[in-house]
C-alpha atoms as a PDB file:
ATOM      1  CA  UNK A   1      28.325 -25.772 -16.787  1.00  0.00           C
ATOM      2  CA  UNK A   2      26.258 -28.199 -18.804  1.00  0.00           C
ATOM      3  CA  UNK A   3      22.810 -27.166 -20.380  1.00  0.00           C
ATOM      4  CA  UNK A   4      19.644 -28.537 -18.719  1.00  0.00           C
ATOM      5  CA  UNK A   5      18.280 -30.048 -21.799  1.00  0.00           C
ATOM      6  CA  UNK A   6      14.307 -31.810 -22.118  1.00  0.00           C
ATOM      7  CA  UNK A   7      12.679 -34.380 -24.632  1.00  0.00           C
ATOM      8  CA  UNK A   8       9.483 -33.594 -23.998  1.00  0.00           C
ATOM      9  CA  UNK A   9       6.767 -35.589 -25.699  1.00  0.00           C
ATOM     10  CA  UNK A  10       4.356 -33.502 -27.550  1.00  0.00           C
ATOM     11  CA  UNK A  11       0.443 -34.122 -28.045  1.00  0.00           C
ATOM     12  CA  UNK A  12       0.229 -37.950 -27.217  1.00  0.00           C
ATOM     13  CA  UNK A  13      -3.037 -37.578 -28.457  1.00  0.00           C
ATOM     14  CA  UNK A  14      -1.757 -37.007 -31.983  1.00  0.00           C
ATOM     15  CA  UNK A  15      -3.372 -38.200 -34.758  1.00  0.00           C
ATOM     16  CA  UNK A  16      -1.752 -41.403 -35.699  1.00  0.00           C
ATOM     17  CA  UNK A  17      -0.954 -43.004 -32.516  1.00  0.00           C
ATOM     18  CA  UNK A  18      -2.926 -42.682 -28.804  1.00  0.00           C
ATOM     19  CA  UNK A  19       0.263 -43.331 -26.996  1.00  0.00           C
ATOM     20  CA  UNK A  20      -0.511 -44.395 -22.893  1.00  0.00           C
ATOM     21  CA  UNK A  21       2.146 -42.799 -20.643  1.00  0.00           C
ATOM     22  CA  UNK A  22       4.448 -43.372 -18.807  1.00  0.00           C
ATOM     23  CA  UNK A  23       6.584 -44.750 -21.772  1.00  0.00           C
ATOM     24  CA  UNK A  24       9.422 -47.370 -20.790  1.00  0.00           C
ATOM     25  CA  UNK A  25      11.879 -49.488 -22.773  1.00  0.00           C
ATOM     26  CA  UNK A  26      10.497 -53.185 -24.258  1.00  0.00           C
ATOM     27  CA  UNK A  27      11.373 -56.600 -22.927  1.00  0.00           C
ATOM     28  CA  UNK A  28      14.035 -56.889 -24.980  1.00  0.00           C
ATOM     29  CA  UNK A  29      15.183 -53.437 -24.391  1.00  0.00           C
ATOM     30  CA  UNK A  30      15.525 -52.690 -27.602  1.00  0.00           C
ATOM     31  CA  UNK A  31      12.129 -50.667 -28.704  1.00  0.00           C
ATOM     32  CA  UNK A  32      10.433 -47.544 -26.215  1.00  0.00           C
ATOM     33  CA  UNK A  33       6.519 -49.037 -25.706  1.00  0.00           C
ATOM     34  CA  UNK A  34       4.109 -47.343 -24.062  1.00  0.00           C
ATOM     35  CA  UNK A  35       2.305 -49.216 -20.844  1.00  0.00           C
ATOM     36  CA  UNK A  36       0.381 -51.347 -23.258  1.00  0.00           C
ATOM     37  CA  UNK A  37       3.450 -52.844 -24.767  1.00  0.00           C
ATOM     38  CA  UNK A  38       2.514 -51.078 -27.931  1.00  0.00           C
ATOM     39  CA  UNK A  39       6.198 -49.543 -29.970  1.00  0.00           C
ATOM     40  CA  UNK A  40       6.274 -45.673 -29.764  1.00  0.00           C
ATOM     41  CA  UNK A  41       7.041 -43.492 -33.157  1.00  0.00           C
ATOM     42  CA  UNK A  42       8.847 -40.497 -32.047  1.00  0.00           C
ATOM     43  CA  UNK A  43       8.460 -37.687 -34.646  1.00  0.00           C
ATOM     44  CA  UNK A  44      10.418 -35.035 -33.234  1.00  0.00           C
ATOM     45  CA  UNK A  45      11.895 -31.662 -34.004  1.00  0.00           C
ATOM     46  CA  UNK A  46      14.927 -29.983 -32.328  1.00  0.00           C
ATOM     47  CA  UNK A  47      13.902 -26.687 -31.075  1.00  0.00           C
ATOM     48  CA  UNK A  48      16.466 -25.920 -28.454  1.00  0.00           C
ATOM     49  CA  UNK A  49      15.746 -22.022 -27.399  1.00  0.00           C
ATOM     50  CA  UNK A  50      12.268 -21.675 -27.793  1.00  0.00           C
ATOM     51  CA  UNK A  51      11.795 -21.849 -23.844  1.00  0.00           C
ATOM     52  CA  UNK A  52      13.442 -18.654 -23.756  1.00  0.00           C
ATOM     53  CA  UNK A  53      14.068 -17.345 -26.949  1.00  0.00           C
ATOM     54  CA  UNK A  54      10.110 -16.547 -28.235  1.00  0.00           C
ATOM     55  CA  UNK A  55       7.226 -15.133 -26.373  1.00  0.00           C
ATOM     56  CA  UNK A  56       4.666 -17.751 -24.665  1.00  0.00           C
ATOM     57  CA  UNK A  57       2.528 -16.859 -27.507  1.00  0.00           C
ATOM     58  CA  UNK A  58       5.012 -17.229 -30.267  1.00  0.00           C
ATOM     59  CA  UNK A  59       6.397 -20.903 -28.367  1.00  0.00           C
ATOM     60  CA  UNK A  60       2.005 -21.767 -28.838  1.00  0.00           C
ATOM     61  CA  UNK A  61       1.812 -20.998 -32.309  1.00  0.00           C
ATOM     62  CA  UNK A  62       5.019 -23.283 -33.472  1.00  0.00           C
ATOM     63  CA  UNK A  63       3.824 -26.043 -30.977  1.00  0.00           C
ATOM     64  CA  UNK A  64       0.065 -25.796 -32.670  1.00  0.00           C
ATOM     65  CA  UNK A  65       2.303 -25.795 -36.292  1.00  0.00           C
ATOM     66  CA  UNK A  66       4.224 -28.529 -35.441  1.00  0.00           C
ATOM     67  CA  UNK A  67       1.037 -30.396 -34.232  1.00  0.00           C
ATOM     68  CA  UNK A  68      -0.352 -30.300 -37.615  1.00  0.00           C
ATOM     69  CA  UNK A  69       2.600 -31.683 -39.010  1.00  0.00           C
ATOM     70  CA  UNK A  70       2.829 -34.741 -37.006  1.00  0.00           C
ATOM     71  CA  UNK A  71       5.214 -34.068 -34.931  1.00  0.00           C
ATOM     72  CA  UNK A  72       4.988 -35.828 -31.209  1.00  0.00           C
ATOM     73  CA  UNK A  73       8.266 -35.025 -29.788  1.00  0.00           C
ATOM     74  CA  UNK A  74      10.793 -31.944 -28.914  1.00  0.00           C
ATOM     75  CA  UNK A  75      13.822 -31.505 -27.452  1.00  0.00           C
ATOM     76  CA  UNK A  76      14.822 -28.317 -26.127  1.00  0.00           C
ATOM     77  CA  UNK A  77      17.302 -26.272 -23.991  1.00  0.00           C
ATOM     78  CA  UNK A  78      16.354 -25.467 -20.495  1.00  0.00           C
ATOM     79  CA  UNK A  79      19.270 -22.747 -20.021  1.00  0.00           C
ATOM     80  CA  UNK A  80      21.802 -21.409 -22.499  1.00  0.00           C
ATOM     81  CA  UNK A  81      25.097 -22.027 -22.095  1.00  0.00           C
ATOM     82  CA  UNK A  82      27.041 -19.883 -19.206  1.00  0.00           C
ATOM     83  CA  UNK A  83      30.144 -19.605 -21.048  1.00  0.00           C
ATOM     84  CA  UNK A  84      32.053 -17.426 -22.840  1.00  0.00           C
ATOM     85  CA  UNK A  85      30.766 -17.453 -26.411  1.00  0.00           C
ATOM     86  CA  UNK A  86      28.157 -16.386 -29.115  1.00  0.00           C
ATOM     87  CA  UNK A  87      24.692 -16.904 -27.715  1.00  0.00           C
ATOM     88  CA  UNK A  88      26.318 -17.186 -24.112  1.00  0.00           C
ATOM     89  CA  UNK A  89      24.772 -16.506 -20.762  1.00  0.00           C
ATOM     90  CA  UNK A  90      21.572 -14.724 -22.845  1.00  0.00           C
ATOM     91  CA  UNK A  91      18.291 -13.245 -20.970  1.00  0.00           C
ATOM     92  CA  UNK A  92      14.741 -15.072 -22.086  1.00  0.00           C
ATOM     93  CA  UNK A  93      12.833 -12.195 -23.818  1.00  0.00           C
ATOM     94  CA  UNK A  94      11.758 -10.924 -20.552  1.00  0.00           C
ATOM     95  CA  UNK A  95      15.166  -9.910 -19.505  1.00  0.00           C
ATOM     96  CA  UNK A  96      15.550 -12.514 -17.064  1.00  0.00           C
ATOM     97  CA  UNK A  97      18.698 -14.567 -17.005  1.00  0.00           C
ATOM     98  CA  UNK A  98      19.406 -18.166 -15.621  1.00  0.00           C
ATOM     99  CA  UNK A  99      21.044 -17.621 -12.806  1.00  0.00           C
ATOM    100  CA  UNK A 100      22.050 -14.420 -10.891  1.00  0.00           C
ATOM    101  CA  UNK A 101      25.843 -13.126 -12.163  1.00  0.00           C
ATOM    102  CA  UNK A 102      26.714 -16.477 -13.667  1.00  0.00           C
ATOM    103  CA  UNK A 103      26.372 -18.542  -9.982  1.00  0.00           C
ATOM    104  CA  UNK A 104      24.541 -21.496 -10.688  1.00  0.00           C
ATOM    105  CA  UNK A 105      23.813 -21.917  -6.849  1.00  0.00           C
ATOM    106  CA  UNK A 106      21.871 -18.934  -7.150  1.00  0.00           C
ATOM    107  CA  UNK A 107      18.820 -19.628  -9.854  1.00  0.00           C
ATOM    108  CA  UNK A 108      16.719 -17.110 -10.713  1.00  0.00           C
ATOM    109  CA  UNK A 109      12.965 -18.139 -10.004  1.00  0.00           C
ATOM    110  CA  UNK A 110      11.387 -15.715 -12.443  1.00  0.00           C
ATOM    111  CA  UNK A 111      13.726 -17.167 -15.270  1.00  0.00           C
ATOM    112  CA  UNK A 112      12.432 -20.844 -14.334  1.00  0.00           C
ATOM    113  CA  UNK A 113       8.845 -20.100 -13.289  1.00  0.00           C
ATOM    114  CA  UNK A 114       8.122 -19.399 -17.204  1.00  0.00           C
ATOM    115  CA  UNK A 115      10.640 -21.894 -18.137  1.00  0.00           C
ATOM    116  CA  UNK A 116       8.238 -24.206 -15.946  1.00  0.00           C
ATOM    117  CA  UNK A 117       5.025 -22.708 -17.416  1.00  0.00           C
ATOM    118  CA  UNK A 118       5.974 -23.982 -20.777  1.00  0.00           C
ATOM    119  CA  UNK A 119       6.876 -27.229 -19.707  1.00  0.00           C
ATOM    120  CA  UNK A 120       3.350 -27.496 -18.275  1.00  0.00           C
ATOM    121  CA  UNK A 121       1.690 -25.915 -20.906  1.00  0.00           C
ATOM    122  CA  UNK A 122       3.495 -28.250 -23.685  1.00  0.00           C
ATOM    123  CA  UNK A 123       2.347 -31.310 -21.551  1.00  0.00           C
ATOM    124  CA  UNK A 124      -1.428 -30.452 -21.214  1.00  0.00           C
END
């Protein structure tokens, strides 16, 4: 089972650049511009659990934090990983796992309902 993984872009209101949305690759394909054909910094951090791993209120304080840094970008983990190792198949800290005993065609909707409220919170 592969991880449901998101870039999400973070505060496109950020200080240094007012970035217009939806972003898309330039003519020459080699540069991601925003719809005024203006190049796009990315400033990103890699914070794969916090979806699940923190409280909504912890995940708003390092989002505000990173804000203040600068940072415009982060990539996270959707799901842990279903298999058979350290950090496998682990609840969010409300005790709800991904998926109901391990069955990926049976997703649990509280588990993805806050996974979805964070998503929506981090793109307001």
């Amino acid at each position: 089972m592969k991880k449901i993984i998101f870039l999400l872009l973070l505060f496109a209101g950020a200080k240094a650049q007012t970035i217009q949305f939806p972003l898309k690759a330039s003519e020459n394909k080699k540069f991601l511009v925003d719809q005024q054909n203006h190049p796009v910094f990315l400033k990103g951090c890699a914070s794969w659990r916090l979806s699940y791993q923190v409280t909504f209120d912890e995940a708003k304080k390092y989002l505000a934090d990173r804000k203040t840094r600068g940072y415009n970008a982060l990539i996270l983990e959707i799901t842990p990983d279903l298999r058979e190792s350290a950090g496998a198949n682990q609840p969010n800290v409300n005790g709800e796992f991904t998926f109901y005993d391990k069955d990926v065609s049976r997703p649990n909707e509280n588990f993805f309902c806050i996974s979805t409220a964070f998503c929506n919170y981090v793109m307001k």
